[in-house]
Protein backbone atom coordinates (compact mmCIF):
# COMPACT_ATOMS: atom_id res chain seq x y z
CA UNK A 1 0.00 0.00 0.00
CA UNK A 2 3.04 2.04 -0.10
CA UNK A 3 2.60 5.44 -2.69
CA UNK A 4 5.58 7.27 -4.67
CA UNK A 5 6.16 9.41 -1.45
CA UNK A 6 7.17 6.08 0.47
CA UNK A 7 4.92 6.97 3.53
CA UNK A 8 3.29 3.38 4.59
CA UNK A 9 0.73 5.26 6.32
CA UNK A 10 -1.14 6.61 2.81
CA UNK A 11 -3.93 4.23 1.90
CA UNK A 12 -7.17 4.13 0.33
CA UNK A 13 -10.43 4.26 1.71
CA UNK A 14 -12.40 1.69 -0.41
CA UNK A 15 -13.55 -0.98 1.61
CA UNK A 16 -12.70 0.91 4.66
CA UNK A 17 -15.82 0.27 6.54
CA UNK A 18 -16.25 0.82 10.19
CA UNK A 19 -14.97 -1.90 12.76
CA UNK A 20 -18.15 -1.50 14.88
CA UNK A 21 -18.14 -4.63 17.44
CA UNK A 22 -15.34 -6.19 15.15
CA UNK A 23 -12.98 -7.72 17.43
CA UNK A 24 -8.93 -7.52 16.95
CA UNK A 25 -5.80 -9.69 18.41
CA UNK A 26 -2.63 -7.78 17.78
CA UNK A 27 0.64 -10.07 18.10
CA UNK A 28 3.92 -8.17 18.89
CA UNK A 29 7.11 -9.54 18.95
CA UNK A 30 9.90 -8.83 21.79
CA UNK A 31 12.78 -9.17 19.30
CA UNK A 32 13.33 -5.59 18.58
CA UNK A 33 10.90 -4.50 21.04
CA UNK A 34 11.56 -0.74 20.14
CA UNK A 35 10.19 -1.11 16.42
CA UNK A 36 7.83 -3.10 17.56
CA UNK A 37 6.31 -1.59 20.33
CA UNK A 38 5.93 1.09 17.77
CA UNK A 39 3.93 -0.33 15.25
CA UNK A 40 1.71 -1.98 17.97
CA UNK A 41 1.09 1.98 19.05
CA UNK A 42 0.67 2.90 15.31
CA UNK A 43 -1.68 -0.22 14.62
CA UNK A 44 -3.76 0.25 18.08
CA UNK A 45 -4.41 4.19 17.07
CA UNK A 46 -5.42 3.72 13.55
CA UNK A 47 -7.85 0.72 14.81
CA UNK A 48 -9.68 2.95 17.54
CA UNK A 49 -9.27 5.62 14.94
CA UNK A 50 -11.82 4.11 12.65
CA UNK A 51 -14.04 2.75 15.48
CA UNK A 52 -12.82 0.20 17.24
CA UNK A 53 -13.19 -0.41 21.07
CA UNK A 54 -10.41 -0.44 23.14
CA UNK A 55 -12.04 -3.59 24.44
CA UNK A 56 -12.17 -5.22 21.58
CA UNK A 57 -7.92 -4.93 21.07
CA UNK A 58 -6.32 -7.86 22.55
CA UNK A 59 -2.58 -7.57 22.62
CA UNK A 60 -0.65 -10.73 22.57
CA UNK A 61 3.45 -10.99 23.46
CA UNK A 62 5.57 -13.34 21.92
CA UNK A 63 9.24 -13.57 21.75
CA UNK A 64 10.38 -13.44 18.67
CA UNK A 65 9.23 -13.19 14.98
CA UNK A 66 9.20 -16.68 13.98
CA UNK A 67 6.81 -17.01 17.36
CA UNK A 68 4.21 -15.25 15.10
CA UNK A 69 2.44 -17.98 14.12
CA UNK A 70 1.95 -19.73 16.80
CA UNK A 71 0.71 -16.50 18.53
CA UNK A 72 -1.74 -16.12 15.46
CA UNK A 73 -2.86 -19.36 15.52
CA UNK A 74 -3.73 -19.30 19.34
CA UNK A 75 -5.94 -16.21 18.63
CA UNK A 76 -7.03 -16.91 15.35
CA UNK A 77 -8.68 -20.27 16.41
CA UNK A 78 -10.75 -18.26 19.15
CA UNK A 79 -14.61 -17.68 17.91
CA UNK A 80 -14.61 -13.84 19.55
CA UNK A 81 -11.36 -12.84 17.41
CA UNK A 82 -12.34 -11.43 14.17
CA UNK A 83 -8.69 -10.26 12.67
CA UNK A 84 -5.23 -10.90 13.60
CA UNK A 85 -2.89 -8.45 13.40
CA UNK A 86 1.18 -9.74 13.48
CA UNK A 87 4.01 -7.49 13.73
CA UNK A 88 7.21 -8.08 13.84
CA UNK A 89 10.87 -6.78 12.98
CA UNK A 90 13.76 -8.58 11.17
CA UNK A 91 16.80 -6.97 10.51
CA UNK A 92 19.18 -8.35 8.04
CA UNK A 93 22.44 -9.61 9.86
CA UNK A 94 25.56 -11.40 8.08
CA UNK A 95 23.98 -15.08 8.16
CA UNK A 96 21.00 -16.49 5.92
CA UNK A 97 19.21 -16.88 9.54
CA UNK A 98 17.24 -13.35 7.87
CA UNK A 99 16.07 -15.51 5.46
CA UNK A 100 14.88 -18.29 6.95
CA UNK A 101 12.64 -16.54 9.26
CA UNK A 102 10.79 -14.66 6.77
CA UNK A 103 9.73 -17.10 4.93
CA UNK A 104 8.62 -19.13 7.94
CA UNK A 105 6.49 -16.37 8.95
CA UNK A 106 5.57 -15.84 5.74
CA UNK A 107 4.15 -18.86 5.21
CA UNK A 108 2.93 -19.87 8.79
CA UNK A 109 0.89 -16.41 8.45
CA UNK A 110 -0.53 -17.80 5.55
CA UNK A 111 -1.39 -21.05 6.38
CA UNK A 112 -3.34 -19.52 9.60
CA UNK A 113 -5.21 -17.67 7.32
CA UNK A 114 -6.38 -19.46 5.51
CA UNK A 115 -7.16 -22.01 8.42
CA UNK A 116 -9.10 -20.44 9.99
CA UNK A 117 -10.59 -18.55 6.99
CA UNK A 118 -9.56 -14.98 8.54
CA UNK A 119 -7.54 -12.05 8.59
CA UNK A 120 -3.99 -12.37 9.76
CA UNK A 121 -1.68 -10.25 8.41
CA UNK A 122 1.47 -9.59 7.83
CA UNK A 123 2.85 -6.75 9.90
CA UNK A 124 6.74 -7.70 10.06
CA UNK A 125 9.26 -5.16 8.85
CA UNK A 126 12.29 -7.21 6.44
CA UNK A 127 14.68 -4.20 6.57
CA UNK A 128 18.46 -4.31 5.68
CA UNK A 129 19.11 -2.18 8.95
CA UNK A 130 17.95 -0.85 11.99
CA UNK A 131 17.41 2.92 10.90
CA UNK A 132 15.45 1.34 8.12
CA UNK A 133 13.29 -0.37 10.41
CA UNK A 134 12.83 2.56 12.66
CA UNK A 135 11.64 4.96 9.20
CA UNK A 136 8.76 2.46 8.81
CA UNK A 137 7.62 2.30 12.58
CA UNK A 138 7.01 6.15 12.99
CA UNK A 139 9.62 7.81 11.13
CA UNK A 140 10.13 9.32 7.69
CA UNK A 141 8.27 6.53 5.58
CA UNK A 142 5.25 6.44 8.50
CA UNK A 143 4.15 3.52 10.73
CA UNK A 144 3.29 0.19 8.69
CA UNK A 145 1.42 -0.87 12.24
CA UNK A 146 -1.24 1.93 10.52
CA UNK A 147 -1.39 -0.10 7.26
CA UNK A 148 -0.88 -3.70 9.07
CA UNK A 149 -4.77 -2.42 11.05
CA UNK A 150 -5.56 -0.88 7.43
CA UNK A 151 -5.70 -4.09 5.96
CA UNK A 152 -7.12 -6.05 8.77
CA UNK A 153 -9.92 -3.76 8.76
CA UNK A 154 -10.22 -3.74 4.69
CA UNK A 155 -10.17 -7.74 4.88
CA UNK A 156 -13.05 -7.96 7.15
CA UNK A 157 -15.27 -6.40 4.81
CA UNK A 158 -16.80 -9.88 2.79
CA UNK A 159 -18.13 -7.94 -0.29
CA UNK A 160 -21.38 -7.65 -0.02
């Protein structure tokens, strides 16, 4: 959802419809609590922005990125969740270990998806370094927690 001006934070409003009793689990990851915390912040405001209850915002901990999954699958498989929201932070380092856990993610988001037939997205910043990861969790290139609750909210909207 990213424009020309690189701010994460511009989206459309089609499909934005209100999130009334709609009810949201945000996982967070501790790795790179900093970022993360951030987007969690950035993702909680634009979610009560557009009218959801701070009730209805369940945060979930879990230690690490590859941890996602697991902590959307717990959530995901509960009747009163209606979105999952994952966000996490991995930072390119000098091993392939970068790669590995995206795609796990990745996939494992996926796969809990489409499980449980419901929103869980993909909220994890890939970045080559840390000052990239801190321009897309408030900085310069805005907060992709704001597009991460963006999309959860566009993806509960079934169509009709």
């Amino acid at each position: 959802m990213a424009t020309s001006s690189k701010n994460l934070s511009t989206y459309s409003a089609v499909n934005l419809t209100g999130t009334g009793s709609s009810r949201f689990g945000v996982v967070v990851s501790e790795w790179n609590n900093t970022i993360t915390e951030s987007l969690y912040e950035g993702a909680r405001q634009t979610l009560l922005d557009h009218g959801a209850q701070k009730e209805n915002i369940e945060y979930y901990q879990v230690p690490g990125s590859f941890e996602l999954s697991l902590g959307a699958q717990r959530l995901a498989q509960r009747k009163d969740i209606d979105a999952v929201i994952c966000l996490g932070c991995v930072i390119q380092g000098e091993t392939r270990h970068f790669e590995f856990i995206c795609n796990a993610v990745a996939a494992g988001l996926t796969e809990v998806s489409l499980k449980y037939n419901k929103p869980v997205v993909f909220g994890v910043l890939t970045t080559d370094t840390y000052q990239q990861a801190l321009d897309r969790a408030g900085g310069k290139h805005g907060n992709k927690g704001d597009e991460a609750a963006i999309t959860a909210i566009k993806m509960l909207y079934d169509g009709e």
